[in-house]
PDB file of N, CA and C in Angstrom:
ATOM      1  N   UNK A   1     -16.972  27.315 -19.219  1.00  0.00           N
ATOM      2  CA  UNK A   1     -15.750  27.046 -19.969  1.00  0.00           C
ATOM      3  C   UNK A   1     -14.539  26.961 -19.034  1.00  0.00           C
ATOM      4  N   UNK A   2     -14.717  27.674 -18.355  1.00  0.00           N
ATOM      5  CA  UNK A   2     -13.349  27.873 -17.054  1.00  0.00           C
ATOM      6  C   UNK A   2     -13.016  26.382 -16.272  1.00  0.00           C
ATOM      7  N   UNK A   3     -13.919  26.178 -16.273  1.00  0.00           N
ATOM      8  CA  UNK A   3     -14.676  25.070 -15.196  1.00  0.00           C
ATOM      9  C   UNK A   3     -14.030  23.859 -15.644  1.00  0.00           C
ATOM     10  N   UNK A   4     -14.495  23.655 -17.208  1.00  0.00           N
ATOM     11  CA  UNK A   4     -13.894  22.214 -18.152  1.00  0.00           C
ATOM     12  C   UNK A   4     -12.480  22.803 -17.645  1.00  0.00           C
ATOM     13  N   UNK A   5     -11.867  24.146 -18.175  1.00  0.00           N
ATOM     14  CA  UNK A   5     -10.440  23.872 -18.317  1.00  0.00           C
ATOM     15  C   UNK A   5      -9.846  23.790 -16.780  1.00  0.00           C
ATOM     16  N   UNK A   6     -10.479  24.243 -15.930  1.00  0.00           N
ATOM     17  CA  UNK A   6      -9.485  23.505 -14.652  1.00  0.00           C
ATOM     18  C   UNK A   6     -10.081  22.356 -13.951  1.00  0.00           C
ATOM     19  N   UNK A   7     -11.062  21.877 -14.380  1.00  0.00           N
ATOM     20  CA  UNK A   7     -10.771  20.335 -14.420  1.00  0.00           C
ATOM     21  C   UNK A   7      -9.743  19.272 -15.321  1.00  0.00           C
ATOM     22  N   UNK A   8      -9.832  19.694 -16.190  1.00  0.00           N
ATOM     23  CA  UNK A   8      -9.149  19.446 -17.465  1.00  0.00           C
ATOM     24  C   UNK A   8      -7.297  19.294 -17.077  1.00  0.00           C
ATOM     25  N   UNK A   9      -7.276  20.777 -16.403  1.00  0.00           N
ATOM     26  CA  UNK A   9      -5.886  21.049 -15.791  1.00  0.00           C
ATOM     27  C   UNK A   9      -5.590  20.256 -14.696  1.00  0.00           C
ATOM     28  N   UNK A  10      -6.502  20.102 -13.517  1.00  0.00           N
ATOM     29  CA  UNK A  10      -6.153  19.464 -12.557  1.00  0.00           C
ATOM     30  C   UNK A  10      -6.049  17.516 -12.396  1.00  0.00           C
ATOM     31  N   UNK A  11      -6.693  17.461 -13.908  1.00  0.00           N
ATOM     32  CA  UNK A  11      -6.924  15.510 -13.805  1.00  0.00           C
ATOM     33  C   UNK A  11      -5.180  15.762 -14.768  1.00  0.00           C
ATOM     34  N   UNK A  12      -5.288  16.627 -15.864  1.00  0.00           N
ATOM     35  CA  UNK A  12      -3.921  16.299 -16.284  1.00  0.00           C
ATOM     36  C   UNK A  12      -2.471  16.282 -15.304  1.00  0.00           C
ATOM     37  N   UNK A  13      -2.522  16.992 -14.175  1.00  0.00           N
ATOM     38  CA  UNK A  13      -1.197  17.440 -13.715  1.00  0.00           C
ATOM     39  C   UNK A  13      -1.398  15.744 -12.980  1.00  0.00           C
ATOM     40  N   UNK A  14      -2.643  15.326 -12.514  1.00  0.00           N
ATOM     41  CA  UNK A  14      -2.609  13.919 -11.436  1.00  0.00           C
ATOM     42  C   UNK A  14      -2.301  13.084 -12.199  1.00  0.00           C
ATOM     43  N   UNK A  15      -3.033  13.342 -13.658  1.00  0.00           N
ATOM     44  CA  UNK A  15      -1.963  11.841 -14.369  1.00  0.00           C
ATOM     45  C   UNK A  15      -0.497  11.939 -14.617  1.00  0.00           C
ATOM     46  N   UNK A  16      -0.049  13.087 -14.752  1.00  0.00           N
ATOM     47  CA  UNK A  16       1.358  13.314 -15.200  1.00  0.00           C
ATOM     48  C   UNK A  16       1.995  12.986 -13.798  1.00  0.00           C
ATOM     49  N   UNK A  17       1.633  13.451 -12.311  1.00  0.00           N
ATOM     50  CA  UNK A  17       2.431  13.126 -11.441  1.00  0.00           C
ATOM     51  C   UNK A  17       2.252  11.400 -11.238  1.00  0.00           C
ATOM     52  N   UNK A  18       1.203  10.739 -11.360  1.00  0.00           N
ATOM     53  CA  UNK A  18       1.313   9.330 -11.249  1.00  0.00           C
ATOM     54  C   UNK A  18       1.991   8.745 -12.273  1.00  0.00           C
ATOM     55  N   UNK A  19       1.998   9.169 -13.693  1.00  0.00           N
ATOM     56  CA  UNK A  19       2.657   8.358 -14.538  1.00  0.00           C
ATOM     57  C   UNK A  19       4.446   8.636 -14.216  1.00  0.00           C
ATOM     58  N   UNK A  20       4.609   9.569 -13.651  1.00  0.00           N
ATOM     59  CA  UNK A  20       6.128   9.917 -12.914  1.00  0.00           C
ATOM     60  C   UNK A  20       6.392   9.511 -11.910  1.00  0.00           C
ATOM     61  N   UNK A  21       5.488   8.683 -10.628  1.00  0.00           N
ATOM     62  CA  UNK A  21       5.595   7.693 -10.000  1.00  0.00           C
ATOM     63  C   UNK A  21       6.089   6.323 -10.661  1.00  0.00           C
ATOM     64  N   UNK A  22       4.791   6.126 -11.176  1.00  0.00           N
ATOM     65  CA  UNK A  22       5.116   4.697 -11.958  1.00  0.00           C
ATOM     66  C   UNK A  22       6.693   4.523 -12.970  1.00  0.00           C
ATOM     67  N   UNK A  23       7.290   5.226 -13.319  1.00  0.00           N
ATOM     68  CA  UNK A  23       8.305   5.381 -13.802  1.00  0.00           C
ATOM     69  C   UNK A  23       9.629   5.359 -13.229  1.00  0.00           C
ATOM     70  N   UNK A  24       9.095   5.548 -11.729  1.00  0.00           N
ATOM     71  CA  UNK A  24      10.563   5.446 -10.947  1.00  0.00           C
ATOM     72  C   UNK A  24      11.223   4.418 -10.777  1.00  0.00           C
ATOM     73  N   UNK A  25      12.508   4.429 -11.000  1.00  0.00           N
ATOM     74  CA  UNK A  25      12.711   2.788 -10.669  1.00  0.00           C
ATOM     75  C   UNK A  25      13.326   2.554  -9.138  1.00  0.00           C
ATOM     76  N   UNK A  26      13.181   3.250  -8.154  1.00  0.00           N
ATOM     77  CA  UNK A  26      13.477   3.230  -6.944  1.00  0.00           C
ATOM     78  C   UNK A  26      12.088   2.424  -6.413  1.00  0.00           C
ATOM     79  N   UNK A  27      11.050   2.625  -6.919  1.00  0.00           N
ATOM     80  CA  UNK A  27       9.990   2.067  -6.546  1.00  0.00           C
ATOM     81  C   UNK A  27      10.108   0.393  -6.475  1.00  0.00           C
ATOM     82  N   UNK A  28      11.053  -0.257  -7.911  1.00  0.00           N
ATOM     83  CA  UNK A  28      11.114  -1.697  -7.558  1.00  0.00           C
ATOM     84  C   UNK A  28      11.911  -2.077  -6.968  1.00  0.00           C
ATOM     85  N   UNK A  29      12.597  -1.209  -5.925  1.00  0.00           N
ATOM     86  CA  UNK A  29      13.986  -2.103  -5.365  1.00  0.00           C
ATOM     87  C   UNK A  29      13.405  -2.129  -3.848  1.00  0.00           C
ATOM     88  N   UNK A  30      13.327  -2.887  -3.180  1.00  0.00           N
ATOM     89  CA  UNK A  30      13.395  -3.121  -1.888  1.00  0.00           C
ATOM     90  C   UNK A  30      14.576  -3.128  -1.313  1.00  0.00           C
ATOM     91  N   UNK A  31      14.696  -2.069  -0.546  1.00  0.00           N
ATOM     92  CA  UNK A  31      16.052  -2.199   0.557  1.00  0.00           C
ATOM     93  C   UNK A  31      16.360  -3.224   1.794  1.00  0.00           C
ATOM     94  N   UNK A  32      14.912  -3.604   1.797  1.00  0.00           N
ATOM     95  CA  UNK A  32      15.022  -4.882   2.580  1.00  0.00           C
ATOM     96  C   UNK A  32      15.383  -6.359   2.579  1.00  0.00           C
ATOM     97  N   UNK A  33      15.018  -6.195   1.027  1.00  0.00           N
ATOM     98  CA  UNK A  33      16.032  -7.382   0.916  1.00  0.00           C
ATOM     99  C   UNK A  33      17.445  -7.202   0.684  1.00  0.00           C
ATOM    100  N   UNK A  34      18.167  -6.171   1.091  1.00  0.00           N
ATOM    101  CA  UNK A  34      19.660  -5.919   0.918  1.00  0.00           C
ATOM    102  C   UNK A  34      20.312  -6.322   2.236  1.00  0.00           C
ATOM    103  N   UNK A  35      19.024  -5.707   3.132  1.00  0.00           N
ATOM    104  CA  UNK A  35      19.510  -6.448   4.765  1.00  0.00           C
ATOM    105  C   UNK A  35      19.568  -7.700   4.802  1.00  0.00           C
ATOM    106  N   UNK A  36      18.616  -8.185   4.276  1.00  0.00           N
ATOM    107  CA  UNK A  36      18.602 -10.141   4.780  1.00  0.00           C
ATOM    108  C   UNK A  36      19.656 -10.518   4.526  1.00  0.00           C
ATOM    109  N   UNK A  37      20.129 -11.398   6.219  1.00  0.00           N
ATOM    110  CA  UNK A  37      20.842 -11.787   6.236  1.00  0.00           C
ATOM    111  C   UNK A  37      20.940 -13.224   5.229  1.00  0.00           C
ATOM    112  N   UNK A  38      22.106 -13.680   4.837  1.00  0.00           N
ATOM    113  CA  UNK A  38      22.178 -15.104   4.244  1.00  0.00           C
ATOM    114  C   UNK A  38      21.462 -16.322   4.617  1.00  0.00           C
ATOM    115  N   UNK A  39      21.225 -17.499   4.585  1.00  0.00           N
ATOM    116  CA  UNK A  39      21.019 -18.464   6.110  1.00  0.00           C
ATOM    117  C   UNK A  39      20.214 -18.222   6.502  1.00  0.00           C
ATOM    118  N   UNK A  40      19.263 -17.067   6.834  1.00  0.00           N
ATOM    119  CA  UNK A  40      18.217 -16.253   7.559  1.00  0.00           C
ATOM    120  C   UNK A  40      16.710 -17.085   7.044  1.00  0.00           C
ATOM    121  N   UNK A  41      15.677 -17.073   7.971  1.00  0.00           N
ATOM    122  CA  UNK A  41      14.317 -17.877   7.708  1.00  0.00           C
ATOM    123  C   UNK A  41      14.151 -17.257   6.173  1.00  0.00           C
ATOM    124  N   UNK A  42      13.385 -18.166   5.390  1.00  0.00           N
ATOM    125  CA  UNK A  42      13.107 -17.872   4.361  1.00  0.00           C
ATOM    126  C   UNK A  42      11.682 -17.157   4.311  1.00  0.00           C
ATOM    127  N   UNK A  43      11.738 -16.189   3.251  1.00  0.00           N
ATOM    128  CA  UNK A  43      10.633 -15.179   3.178  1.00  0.00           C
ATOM    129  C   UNK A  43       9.225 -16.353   2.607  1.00  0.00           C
ATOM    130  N   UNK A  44       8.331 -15.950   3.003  1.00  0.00           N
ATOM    131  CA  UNK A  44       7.233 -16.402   3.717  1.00  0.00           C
ATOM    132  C   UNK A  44       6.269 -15.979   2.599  1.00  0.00           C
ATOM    133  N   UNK A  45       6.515 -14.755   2.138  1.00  0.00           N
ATOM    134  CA  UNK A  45       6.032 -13.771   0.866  1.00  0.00           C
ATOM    135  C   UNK A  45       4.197 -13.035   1.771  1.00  0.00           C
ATOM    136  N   UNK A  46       3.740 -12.053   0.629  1.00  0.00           N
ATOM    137  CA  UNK A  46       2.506 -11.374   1.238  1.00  0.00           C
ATOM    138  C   UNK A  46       1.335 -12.358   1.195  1.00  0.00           C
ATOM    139  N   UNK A  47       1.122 -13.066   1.198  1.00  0.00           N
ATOM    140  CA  UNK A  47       0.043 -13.524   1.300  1.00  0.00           C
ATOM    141  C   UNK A  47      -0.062 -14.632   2.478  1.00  0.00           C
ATOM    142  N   UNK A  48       1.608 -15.324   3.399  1.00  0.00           N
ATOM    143  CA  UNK A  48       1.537 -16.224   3.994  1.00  0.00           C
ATOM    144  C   UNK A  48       0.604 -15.613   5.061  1.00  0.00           C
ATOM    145  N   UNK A  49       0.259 -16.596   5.814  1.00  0.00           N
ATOM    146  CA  UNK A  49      -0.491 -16.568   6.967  1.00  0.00           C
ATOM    147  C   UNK A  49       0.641 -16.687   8.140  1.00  0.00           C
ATOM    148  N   UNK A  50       0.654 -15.674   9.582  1.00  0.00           N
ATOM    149  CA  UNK A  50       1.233 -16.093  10.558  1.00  0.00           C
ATOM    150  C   UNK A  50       0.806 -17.197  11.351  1.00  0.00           C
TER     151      UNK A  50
END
């Protein structure tokens, strides 16, 4: 019985801390695009090839 409940305890606290990730909204802002300069090569995006 112990066993269920701290499994039980430990998958709940990992979903509660990921669903409090996913919720952040610092997560969608890139600071990098605050640097780019104007004029500057155009982004290429994740998948271009060098």
């Amino acid at each position: 019985m112990v066993d269920y409940f701290a499994l039980a305890l430990t998958h709940a606290l990992l979903a509660l801390a990921a669903w409090r990730l996913v919720q952040r909204a610092d997560l969608d802002h890139d600071p990098a695009e605050d640097d780019a300069k104007p004029g500057g090569p155009p982004d290429r995006g994740p998948d271009a090839r060098a």
